[in-house]
PDB file of N, CA and C in Angstrom:
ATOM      1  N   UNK A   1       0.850  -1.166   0.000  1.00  0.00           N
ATOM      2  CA  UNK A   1       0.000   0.000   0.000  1.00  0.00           C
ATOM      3  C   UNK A   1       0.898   1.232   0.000  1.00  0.00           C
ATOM      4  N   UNK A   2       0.787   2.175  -1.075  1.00  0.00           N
ATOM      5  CA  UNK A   2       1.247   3.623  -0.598  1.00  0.00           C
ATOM      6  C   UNK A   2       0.376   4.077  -0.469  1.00  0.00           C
ATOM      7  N   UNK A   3       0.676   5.777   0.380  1.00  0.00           N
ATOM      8  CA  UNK A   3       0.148   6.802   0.415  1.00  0.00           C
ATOM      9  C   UNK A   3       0.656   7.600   0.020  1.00  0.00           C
ATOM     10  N   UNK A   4      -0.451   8.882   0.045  1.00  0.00           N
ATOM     11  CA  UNK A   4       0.765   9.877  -0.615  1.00  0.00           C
ATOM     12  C   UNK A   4       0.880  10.689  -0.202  1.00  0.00           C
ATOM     13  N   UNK A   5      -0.316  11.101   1.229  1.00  0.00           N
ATOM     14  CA  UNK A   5       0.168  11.636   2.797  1.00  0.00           C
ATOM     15  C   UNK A   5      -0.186  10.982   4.141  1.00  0.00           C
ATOM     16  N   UNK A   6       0.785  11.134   4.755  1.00  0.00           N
ATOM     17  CA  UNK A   6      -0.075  10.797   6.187  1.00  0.00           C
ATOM     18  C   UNK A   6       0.391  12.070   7.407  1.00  0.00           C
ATOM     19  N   UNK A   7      -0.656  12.457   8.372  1.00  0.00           N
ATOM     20  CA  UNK A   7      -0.070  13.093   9.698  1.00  0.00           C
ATOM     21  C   UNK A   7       0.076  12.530  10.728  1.00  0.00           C
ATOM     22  N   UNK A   8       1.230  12.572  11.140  1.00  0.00           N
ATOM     23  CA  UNK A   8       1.440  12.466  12.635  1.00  0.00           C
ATOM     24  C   UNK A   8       1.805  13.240  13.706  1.00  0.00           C
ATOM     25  N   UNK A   9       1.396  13.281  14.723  1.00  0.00           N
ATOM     26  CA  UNK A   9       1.411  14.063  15.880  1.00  0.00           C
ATOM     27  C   UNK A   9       2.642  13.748  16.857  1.00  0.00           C
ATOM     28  N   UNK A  10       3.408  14.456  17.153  1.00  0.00           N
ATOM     29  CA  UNK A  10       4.783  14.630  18.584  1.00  0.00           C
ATOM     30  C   UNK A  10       4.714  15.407  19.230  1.00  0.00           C
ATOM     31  N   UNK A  11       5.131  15.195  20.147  1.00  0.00           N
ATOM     32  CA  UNK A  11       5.546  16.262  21.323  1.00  0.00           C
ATOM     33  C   UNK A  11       6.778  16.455  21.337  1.00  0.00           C
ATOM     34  N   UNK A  12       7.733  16.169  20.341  1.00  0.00           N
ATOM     35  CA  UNK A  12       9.321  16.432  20.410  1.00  0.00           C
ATOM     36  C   UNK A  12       9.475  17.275  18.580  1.00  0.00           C
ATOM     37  N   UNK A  13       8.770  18.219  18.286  1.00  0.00           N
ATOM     38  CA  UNK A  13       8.395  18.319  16.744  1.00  0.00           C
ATOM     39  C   UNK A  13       9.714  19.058  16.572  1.00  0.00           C
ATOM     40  N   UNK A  14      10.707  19.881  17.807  1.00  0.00           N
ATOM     41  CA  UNK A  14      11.767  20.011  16.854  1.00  0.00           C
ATOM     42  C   UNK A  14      12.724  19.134  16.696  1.00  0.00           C
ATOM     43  N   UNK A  15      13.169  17.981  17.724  1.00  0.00           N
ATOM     44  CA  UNK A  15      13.940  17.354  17.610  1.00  0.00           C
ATOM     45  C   UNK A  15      13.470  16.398  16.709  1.00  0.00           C
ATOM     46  N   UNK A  16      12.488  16.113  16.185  1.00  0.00           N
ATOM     47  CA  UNK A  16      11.837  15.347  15.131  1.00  0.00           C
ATOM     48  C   UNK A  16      12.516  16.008  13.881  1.00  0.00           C
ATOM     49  N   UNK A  17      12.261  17.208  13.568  1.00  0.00           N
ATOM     50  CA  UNK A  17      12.793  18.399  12.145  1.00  0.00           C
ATOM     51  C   UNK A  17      14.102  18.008  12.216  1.00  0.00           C
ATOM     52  N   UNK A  18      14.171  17.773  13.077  1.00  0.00           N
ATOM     53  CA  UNK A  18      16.333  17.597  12.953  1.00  0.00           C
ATOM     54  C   UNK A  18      17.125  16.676  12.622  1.00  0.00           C
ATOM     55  N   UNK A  19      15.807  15.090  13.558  1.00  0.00           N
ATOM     56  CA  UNK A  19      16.348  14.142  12.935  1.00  0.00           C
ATOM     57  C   UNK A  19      16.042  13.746  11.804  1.00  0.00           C
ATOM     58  N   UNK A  20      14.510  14.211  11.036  1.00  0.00           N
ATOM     59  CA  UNK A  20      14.384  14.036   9.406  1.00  0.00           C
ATOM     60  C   UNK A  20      15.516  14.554   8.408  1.00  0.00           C
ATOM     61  N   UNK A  21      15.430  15.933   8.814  1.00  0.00           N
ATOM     62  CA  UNK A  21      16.342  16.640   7.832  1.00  0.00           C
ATOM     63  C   UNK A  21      17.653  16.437   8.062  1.00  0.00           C
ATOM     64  N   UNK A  22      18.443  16.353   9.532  1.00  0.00           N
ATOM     65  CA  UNK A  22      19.485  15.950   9.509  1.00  0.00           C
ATOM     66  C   UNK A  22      20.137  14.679   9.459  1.00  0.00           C
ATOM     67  N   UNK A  23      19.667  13.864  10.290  1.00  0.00           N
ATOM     68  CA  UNK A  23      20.230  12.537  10.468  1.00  0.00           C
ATOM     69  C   UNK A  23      19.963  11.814   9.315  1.00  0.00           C
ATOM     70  N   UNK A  24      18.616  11.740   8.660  1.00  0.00           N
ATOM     71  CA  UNK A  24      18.142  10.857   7.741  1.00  0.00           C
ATOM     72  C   UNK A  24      18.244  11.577   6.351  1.00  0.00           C
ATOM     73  N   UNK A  25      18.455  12.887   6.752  1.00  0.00           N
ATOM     74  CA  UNK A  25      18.999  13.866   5.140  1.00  0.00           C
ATOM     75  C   UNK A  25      17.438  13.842   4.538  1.00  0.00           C
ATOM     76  N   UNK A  26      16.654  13.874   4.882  1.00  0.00           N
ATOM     77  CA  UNK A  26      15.682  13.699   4.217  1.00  0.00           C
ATOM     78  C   UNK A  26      15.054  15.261   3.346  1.00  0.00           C
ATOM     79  N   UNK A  27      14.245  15.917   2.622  1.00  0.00           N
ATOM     80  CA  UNK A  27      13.808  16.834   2.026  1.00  0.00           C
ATOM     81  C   UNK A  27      12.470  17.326   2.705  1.00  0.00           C
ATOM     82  N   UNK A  28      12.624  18.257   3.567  1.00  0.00           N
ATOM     83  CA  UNK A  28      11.691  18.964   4.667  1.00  0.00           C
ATOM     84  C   UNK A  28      11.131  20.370   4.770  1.00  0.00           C
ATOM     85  N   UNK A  29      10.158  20.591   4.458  1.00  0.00           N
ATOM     86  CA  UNK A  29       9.503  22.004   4.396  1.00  0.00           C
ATOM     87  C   UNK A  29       8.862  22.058   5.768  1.00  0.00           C
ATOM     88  N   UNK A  30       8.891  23.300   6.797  1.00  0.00           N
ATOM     89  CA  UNK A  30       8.329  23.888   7.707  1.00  0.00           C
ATOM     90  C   UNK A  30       7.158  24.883   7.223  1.00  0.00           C
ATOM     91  N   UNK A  31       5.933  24.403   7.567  1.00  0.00           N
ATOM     92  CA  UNK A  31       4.484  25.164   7.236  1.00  0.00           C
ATOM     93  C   UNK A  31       4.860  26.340   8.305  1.00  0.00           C
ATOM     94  N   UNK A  32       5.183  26.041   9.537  1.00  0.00           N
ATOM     95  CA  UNK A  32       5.033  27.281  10.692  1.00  0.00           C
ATOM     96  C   UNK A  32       5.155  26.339  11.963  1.00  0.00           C
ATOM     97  N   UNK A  33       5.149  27.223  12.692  1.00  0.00           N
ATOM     98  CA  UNK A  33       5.986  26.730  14.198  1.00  0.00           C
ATOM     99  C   UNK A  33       5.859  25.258  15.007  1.00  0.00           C
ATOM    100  N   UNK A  34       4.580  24.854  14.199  1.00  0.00           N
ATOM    101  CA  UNK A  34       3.707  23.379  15.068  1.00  0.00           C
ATOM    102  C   UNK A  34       3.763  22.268  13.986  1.00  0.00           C
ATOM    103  N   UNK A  35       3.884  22.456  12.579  1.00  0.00           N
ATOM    104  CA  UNK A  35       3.773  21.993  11.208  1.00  0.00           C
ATOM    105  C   UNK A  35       4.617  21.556  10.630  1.00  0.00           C
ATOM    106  N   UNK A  36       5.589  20.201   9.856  1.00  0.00           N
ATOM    107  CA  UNK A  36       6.483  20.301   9.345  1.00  0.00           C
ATOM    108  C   UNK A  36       5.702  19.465   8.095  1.00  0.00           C
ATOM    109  N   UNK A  37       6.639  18.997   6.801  1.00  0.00           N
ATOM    110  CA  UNK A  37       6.476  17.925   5.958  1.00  0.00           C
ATOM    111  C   UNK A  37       7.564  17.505   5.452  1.00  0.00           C
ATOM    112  N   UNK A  38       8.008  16.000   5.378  1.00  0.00           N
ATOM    113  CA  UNK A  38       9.287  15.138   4.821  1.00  0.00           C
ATOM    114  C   UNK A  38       8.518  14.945   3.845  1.00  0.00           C
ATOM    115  N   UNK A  39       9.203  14.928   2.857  1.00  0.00           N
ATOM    116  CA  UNK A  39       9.255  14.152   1.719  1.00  0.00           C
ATOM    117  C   UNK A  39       9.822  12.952   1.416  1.00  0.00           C
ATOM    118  N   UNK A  40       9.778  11.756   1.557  1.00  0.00           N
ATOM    119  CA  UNK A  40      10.093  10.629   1.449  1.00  0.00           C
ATOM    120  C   UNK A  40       9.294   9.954   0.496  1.00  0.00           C
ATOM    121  N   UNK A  41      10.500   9.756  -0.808  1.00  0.00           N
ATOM    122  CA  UNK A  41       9.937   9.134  -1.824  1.00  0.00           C
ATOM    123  C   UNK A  41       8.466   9.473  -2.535  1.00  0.00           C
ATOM    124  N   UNK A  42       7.358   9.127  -2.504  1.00  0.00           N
ATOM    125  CA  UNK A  42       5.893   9.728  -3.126  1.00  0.00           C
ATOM    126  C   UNK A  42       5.414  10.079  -2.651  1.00  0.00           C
ATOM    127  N   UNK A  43       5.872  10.427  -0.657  1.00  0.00           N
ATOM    128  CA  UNK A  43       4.734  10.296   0.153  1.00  0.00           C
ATOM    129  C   UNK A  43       5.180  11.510   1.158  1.00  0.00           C
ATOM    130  N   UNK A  44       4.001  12.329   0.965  1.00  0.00           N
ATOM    131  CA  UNK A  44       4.801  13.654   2.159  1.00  0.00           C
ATOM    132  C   UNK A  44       4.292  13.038   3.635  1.00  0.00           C
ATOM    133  N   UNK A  45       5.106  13.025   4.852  1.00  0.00           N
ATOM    134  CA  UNK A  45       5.004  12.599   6.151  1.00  0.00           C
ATOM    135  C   UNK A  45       4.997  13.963   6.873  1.00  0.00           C
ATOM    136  N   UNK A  46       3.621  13.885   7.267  1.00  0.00           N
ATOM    137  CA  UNK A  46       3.503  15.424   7.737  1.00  0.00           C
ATOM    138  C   UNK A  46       3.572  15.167   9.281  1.00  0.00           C
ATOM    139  N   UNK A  47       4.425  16.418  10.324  1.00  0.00           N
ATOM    140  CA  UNK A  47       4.597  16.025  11.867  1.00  0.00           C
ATOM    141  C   UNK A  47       3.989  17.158  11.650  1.00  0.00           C
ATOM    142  N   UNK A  48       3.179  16.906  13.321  1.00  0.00           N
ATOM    143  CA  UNK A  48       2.432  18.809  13.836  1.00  0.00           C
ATOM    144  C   UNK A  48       2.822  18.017  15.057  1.00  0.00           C
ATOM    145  N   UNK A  49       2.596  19.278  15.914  1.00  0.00           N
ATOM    146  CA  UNK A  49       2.980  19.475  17.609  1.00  0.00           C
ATOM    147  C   UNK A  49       1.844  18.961  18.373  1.00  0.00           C
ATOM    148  N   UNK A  50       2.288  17.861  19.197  1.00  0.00           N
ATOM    149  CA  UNK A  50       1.464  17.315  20.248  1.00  0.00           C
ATOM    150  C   UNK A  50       1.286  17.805  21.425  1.00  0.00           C
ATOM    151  N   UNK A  51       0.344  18.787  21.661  1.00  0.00           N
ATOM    152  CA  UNK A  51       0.614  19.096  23.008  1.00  0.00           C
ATOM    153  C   UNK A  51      -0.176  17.876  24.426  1.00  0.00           C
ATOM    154  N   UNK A  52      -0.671  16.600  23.753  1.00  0.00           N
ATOM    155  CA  UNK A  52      -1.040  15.659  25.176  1.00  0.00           C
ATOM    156  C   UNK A  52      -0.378  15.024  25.731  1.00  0.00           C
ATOM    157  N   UNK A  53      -1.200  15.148  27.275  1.00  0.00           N
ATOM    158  CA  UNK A  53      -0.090  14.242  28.267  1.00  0.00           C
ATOM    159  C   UNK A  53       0.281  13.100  27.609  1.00  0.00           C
ATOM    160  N   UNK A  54      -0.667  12.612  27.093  1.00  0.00           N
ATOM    161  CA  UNK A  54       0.108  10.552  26.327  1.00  0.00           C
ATOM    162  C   UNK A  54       0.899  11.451  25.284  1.00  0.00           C
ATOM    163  N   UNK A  55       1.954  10.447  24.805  1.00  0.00           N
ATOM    164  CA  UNK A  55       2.537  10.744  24.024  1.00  0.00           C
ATOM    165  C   UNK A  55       2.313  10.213  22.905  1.00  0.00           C
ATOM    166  N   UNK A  56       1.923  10.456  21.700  1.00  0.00           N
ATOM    167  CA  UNK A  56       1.680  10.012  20.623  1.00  0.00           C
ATOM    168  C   UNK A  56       2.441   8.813  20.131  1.00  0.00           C
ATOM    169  N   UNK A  57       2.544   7.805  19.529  1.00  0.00           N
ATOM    170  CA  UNK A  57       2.931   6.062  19.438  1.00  0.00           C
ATOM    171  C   UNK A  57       2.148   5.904  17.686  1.00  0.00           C
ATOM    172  N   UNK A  58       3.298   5.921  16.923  1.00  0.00           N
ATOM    173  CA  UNK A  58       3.091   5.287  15.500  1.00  0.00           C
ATOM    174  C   UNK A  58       4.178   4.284  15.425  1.00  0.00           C
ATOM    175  N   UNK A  59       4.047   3.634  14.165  1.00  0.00           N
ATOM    176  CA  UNK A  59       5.216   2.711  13.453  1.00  0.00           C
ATOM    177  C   UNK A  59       4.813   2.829  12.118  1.00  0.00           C
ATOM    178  N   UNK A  60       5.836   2.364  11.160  1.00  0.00           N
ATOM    179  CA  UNK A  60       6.166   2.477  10.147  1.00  0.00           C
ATOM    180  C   UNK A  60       6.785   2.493   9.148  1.00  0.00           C
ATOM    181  N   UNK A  61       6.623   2.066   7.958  1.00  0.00           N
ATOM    182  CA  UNK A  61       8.211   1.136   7.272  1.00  0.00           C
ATOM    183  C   UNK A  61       7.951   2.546   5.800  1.00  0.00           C
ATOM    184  N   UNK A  62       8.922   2.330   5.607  1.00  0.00           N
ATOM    185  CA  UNK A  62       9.732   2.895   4.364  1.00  0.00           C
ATOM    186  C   UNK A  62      10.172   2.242   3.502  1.00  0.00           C
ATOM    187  N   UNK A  63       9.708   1.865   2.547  1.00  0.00           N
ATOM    188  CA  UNK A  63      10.142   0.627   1.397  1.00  0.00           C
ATOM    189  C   UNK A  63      11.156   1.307   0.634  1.00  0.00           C
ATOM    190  N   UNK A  64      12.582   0.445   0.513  1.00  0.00           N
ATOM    191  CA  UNK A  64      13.451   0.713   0.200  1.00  0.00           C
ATOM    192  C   UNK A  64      13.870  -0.293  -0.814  1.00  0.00           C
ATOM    193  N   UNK A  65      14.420  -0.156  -1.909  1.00  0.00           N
ATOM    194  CA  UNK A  65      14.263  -1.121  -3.576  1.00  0.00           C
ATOM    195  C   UNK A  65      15.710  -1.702  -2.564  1.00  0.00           C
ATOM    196  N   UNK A  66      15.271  -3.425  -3.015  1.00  0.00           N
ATOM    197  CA  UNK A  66      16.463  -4.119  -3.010  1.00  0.00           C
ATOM    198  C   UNK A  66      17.964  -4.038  -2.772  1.00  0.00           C
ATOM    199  N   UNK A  67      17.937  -3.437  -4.525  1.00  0.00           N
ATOM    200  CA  UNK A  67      19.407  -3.001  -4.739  1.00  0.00           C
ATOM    201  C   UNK A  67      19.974  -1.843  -4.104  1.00  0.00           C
ATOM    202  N   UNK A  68      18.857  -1.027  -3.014  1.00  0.00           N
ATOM    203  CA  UNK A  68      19.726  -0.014  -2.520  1.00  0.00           C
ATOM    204  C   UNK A  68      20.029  -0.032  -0.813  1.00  0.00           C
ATOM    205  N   UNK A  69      19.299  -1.565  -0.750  1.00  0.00           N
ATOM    206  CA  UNK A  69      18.881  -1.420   1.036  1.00  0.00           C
ATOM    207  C   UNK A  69      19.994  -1.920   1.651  1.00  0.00           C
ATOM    208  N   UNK A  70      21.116  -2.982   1.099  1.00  0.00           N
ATOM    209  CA  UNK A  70      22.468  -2.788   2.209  1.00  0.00           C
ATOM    210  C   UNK A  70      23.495  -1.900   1.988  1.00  0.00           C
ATOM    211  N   UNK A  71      23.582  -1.194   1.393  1.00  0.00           N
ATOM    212  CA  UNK A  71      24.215   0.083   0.691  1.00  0.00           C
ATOM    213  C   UNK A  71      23.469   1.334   2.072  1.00  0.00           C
ATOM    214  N   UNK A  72      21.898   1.700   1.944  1.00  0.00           N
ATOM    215  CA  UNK A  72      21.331   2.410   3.000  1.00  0.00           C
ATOM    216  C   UNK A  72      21.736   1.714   4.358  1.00  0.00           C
ATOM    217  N   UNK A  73      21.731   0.415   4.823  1.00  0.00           N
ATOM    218  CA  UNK A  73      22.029  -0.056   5.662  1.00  0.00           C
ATOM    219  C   UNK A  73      23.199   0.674   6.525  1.00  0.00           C
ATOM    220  N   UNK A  74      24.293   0.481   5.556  1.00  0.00           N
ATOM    221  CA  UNK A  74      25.653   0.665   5.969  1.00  0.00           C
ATOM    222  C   UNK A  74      25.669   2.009   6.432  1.00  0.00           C
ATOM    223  N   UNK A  75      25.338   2.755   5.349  1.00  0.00           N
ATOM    224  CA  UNK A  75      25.142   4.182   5.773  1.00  0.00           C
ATOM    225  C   UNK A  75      24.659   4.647   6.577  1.00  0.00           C
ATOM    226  N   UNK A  76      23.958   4.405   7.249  1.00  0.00           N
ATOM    227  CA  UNK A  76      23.072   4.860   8.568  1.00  0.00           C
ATOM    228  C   UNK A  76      23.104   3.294   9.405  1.00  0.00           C
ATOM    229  N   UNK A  77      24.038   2.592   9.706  1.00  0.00           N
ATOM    230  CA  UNK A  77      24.326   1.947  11.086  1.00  0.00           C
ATOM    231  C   UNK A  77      25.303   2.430  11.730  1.00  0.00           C
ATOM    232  N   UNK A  78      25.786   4.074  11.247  1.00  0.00           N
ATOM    233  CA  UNK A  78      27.115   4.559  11.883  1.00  0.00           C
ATOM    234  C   UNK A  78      26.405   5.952  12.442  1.00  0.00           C
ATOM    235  N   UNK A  79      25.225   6.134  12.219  1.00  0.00           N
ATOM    236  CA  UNK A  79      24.380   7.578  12.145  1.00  0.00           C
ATOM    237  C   UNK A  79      23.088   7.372  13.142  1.00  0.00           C
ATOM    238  N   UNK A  80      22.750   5.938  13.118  1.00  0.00           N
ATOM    239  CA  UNK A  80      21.933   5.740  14.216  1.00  0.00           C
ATOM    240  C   UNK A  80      21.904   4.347  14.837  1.00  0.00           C
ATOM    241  N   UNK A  81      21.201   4.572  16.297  1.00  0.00           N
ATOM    242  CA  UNK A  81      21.221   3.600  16.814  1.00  0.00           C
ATOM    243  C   UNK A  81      20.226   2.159  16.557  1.00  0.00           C
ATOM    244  N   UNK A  82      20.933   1.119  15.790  1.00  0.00           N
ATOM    245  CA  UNK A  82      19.725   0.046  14.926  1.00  0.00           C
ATOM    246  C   UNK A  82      18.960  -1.104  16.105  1.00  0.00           C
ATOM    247  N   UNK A  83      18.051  -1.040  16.166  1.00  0.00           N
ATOM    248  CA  UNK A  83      17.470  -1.946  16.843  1.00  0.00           C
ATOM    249  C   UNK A  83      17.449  -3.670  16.141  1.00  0.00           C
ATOM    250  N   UNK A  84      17.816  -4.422  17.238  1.00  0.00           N
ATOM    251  CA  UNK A  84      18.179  -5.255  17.484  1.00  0.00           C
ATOM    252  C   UNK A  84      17.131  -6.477  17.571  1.00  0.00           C
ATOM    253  N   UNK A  85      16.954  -7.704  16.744  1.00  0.00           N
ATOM    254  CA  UNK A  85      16.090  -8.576  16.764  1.00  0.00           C
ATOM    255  C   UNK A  85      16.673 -10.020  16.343  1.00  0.00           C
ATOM    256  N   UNK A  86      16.551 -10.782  17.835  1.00  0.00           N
ATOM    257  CA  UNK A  86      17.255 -12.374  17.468  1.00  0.00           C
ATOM    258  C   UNK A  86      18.804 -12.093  17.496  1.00  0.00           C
ATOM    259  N   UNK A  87      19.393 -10.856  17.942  1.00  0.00           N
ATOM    260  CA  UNK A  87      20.681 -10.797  17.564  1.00  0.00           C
ATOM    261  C   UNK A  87      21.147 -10.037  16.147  1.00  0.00           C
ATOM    262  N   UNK A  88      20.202  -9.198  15.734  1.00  0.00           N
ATOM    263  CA  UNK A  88      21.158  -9.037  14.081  1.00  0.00           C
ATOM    264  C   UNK A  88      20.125  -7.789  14.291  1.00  0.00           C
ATOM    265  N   UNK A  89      20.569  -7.198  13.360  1.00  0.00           N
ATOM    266  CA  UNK A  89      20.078  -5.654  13.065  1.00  0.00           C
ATOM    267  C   UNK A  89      19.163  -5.599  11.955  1.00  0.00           C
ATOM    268  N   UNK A  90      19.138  -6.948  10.866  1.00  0.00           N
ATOM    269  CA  UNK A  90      18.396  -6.993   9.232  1.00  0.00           C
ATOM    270  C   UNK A  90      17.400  -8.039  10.190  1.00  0.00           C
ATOM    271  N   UNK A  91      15.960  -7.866   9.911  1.00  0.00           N
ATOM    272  CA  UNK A  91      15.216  -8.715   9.656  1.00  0.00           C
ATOM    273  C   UNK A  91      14.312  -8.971   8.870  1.00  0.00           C
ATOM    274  N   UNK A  92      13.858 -10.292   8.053  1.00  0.00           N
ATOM    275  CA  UNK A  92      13.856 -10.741   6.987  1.00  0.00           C
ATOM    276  C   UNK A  92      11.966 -11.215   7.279  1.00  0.00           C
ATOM    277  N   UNK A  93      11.136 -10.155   6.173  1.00  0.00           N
ATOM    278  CA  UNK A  93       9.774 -10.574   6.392  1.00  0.00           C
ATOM    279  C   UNK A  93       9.565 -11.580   5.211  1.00  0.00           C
ATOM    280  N   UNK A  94       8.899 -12.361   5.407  1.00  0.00           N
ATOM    281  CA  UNK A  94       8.988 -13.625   4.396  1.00  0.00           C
ATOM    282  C   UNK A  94       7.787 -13.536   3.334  1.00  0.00           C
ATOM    283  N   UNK A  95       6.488 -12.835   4.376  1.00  0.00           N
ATOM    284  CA  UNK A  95       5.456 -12.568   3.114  1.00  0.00           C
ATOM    285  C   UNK A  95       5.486 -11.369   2.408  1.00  0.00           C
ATOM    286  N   UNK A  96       6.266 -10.656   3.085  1.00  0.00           N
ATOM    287  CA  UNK A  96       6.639  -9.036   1.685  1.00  0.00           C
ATOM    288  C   UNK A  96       7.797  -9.239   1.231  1.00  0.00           C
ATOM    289  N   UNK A  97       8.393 -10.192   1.219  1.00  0.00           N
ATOM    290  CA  UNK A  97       9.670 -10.636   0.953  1.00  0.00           C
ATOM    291  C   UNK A  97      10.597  -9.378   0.387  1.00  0.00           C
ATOM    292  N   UNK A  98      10.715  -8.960   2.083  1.00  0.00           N
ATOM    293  CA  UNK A  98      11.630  -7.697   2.245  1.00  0.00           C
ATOM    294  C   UNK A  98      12.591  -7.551   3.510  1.00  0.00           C
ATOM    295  N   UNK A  99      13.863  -6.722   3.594  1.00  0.00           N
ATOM    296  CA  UNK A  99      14.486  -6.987   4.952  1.00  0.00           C
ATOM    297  C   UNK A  99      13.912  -5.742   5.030  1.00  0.00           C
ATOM    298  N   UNK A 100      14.312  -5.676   6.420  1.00  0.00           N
ATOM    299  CA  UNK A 100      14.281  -4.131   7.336  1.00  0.00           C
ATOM    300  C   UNK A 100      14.766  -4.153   8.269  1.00  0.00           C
ATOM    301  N   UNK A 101      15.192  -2.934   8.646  1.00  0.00           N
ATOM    302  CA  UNK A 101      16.142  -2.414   9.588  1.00  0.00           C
ATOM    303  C   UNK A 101      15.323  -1.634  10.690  1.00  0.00           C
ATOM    304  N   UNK A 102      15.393  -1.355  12.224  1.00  0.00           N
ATOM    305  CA  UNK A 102      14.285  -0.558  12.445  1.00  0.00           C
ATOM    306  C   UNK A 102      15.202  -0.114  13.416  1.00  0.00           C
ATOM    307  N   UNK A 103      14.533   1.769  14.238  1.00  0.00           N
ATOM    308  CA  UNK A 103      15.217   2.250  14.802  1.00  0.00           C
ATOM    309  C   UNK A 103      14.399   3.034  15.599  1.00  0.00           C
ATOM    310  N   UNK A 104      14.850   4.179  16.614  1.00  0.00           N
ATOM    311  CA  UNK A 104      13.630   5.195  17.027  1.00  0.00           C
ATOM    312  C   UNK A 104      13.919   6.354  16.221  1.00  0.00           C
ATOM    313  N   UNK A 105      13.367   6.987  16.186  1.00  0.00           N
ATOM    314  CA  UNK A 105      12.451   8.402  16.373  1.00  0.00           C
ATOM    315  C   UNK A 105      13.002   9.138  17.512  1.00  0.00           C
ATOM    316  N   UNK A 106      13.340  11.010  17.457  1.00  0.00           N
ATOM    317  CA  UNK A 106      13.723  11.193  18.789  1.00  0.00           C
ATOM    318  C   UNK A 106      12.382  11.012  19.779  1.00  0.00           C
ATOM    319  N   UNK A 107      11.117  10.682  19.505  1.00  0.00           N
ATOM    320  CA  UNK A 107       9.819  10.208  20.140  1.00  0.00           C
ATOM    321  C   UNK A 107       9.721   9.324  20.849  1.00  0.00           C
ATOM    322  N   UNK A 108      10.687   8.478  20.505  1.00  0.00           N
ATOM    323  CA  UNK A 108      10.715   6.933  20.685  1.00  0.00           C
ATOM    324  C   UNK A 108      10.169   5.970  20.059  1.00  0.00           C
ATOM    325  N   UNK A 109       9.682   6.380  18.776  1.00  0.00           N
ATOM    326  CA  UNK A 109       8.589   5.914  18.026  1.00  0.00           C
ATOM    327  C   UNK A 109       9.761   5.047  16.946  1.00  0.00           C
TER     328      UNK A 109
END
């Protein structure tokens, strides 16, 4: 399934802007002070500012073509911290027959 937006809500929306645009290099427009949007691939990922006590809780994958995902791998297992499953950092879904790598969010998400 793509989309070609979704919003999500934080309570950490600048350290969120920082780690899109910086850590993950990603392509990020700021609407105004509560508002951001990544661009990732077809799909704009829009953050706004959470102001509730719970803290907002998503997940979510990023489909990455084959030929470019241990190449991305490498590149960002020195840039962030990779979460860990069975011992290994790649895990291998058998009915989307895809790996993935997963990590946080400065959210924790």
């Amino acid at each position: 399934m793509k989309f070609e937006s979704i919003t999500l809500c934080t309570s950490e929306l600048e350290e969120t802007l920082q780690f899109y645009e910086e850590t993950l290099e990603c392509p990020v427009e700021v609407i105004n002070q509560d508002t951001f949007i990544v661009q990732i691939g077809e799909t704009q990922l829009q953050f706004c500012r959470s102001e509730d006590v719970i803290q907002p809780y998503y997940h979510f994958a990023i489909d990455i073509p084959y030929n470019h995902f241990y190449d991305m791998k490498e590149h960002y297992q020195n840039i962030l911290f990779l979460l860990m499953a069975d011992g290994h950092h790649t895990t291998y879904f058998e009915s989307f027959v895809a790996h993935a790598i997963s990590f946080n969010d400065p959210s924790g998400n």
